[in-house]
Structures are given as structure tokens and as C-alpha cells.
N, C-alpha and C. Protein backbone atom coordinates (compact mmCIF):
# COMPACT_ATOMS: atom_id res chain seq x y z
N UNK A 1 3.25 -9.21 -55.59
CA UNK A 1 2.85 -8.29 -54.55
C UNK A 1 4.11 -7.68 -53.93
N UNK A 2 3.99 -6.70 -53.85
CA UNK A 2 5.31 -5.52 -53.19
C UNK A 2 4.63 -5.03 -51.66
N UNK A 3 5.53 -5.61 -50.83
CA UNK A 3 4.76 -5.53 -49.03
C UNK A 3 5.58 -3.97 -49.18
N UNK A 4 6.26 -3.30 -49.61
CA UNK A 4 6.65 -2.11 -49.35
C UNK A 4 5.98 -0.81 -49.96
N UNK A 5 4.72 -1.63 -50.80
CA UNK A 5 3.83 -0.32 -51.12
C UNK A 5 2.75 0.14 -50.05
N UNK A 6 1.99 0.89 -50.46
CA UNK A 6 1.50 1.80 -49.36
C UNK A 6 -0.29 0.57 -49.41
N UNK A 7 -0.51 0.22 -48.06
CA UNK A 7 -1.90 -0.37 -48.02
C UNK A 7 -1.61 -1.86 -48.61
N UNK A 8 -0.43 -2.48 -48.84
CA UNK A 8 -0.24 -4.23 -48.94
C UNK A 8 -0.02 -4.34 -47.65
N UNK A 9 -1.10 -5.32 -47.33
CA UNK A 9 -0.69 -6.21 -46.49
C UNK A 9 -0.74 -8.14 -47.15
N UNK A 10 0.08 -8.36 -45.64
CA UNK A 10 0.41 -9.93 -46.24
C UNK A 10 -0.79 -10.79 -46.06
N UNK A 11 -1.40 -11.88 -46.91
CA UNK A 11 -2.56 -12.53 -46.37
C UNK A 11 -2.12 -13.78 -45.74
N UNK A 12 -2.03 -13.79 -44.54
CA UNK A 12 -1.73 -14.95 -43.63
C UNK A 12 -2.85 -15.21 -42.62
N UNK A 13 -2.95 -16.37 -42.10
CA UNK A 13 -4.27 -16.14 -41.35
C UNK A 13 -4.34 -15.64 -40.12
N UNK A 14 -2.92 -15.15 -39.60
CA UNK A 14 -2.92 -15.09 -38.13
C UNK A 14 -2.90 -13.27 -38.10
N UNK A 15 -2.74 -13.09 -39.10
CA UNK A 15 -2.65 -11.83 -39.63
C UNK A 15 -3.98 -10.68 -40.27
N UNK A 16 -4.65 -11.59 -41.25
CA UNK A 16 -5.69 -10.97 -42.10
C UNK A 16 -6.39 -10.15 -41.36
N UNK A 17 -6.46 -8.77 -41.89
CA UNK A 17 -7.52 -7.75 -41.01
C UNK A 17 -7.04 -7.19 -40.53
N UNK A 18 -5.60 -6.86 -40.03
CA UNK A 18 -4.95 -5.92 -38.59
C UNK A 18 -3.67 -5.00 -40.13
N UNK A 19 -4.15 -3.91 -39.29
CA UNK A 19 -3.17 -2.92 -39.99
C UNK A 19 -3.91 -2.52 -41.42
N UNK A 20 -2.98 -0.90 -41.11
CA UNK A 20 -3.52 -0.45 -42.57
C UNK A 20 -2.43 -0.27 -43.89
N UNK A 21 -1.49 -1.19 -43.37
CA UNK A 21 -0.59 -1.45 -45.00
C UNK A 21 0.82 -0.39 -44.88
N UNK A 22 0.64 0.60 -44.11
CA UNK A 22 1.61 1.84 -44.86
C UNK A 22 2.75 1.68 -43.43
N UNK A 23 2.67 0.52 -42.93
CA UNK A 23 3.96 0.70 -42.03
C UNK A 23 5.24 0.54 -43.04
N UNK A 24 5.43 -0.40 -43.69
CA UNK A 24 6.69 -0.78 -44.53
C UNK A 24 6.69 0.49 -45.45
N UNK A 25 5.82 1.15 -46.12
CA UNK A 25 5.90 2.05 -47.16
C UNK A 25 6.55 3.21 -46.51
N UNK A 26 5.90 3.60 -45.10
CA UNK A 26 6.82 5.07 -44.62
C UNK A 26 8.09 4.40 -44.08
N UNK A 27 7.94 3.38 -43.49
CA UNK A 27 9.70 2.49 -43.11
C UNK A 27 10.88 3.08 -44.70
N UNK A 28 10.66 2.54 -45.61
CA UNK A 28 11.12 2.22 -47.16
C UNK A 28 11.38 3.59 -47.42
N UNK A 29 10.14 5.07 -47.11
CA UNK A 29 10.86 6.00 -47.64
C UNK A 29 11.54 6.48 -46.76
N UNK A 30 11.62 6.53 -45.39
CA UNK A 30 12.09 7.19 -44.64
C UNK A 30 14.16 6.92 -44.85
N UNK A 31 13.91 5.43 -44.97
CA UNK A 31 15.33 4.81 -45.34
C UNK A 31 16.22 5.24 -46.31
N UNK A 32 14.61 5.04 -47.49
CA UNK A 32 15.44 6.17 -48.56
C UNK A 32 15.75 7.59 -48.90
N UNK A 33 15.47 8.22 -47.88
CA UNK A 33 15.88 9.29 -47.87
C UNK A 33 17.19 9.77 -46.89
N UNK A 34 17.46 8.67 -46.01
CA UNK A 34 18.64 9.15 -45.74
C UNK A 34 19.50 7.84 -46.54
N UNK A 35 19.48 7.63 -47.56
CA UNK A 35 20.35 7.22 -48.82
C UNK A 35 20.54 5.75 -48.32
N UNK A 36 19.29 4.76 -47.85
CA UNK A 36 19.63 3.72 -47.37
C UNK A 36 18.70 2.78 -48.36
N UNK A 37 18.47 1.41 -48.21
CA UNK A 37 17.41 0.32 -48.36
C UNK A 37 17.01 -0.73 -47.93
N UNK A 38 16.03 -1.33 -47.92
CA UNK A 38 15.33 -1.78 -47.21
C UNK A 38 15.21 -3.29 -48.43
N UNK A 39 15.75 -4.27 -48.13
CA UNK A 39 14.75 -5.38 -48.64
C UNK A 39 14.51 -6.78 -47.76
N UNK A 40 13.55 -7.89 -47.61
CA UNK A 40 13.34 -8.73 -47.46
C UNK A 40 13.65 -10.05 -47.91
N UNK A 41 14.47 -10.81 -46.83
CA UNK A 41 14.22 -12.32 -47.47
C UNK A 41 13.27 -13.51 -47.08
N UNK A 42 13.09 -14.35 -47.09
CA UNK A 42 12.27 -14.92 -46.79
C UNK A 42 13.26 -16.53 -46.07
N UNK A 43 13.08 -16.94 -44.87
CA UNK A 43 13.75 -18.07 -44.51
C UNK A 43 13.46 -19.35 -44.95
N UNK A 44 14.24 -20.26 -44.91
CA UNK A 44 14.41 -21.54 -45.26
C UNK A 44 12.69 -21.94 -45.25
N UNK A 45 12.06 -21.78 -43.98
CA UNK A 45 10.94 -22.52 -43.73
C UNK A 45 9.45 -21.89 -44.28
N UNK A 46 10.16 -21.06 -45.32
CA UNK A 46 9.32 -20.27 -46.06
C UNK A 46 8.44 -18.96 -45.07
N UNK A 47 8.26 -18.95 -43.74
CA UNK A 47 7.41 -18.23 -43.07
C UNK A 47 8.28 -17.02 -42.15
N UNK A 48 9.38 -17.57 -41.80
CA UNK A 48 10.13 -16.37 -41.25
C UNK A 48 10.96 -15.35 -42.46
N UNK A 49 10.94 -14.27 -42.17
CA UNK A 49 11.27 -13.18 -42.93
C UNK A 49 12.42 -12.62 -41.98
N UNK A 50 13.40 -12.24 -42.95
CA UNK A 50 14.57 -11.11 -42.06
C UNK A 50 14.23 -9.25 -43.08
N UNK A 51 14.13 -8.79 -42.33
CA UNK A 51 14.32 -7.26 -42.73
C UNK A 51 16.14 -6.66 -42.63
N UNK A 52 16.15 -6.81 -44.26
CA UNK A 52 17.75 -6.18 -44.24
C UNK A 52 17.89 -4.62 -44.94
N UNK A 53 18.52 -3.47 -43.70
CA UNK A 53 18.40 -2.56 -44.20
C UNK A 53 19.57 -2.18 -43.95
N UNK A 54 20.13 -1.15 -45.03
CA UNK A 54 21.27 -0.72 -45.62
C UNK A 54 21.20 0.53 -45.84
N UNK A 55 22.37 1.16 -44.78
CA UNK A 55 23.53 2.78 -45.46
C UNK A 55 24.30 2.67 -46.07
């Protein structure tokens, strides 16, 4: 699963149901268009995520 396509969302339970997917997708192009990127890691405890984005 790619959270940066348009309409993925993540299935978590605190989560399921809210949002319609395309926040990360217009985030991702907007980045890439001013010649940047966008990727995700995931933390030690498996549940926290860092958003690393790059010019």
C-alpha cells in the first residue's frame, strides 16, 4: 500500500473512516513540483511515523 496515492488511507482503528485519502497525494505533488520529496519512516515502536521532506 502507497499512503501517498490519491484515496489510501491507513487502516488503524483510531483512524478508520475519517478522511478522504488525497491529503498526502496533493502534499507529494505539490513537493514535487517545486523539485522536492516526500518519504516516510516508520519508528522503532512500529506506530509513530516521521514525514521527511526534501529540496
Amino acid at each position: 500500500m502507497n499512503i501517498f496515492e490519491a484515496f489510501v488511507t491507513e487502516n488503524a482503528s483510531s483512524t478508520a473512516g475519517q478522511g478522504t485519502g488525497l491529503g498526502l497525494a496533493v502534499t507529494r505533488r505539490v513537493i514535487k513540483l517545486h523539485g522536492g520529496s516526500i518519504t516516510v519512516e516508520k519508528g522503532t515502536n512500529g506506530y509513530t511515523k516521521t514525514f521527511v521532506i526534501r529540496f
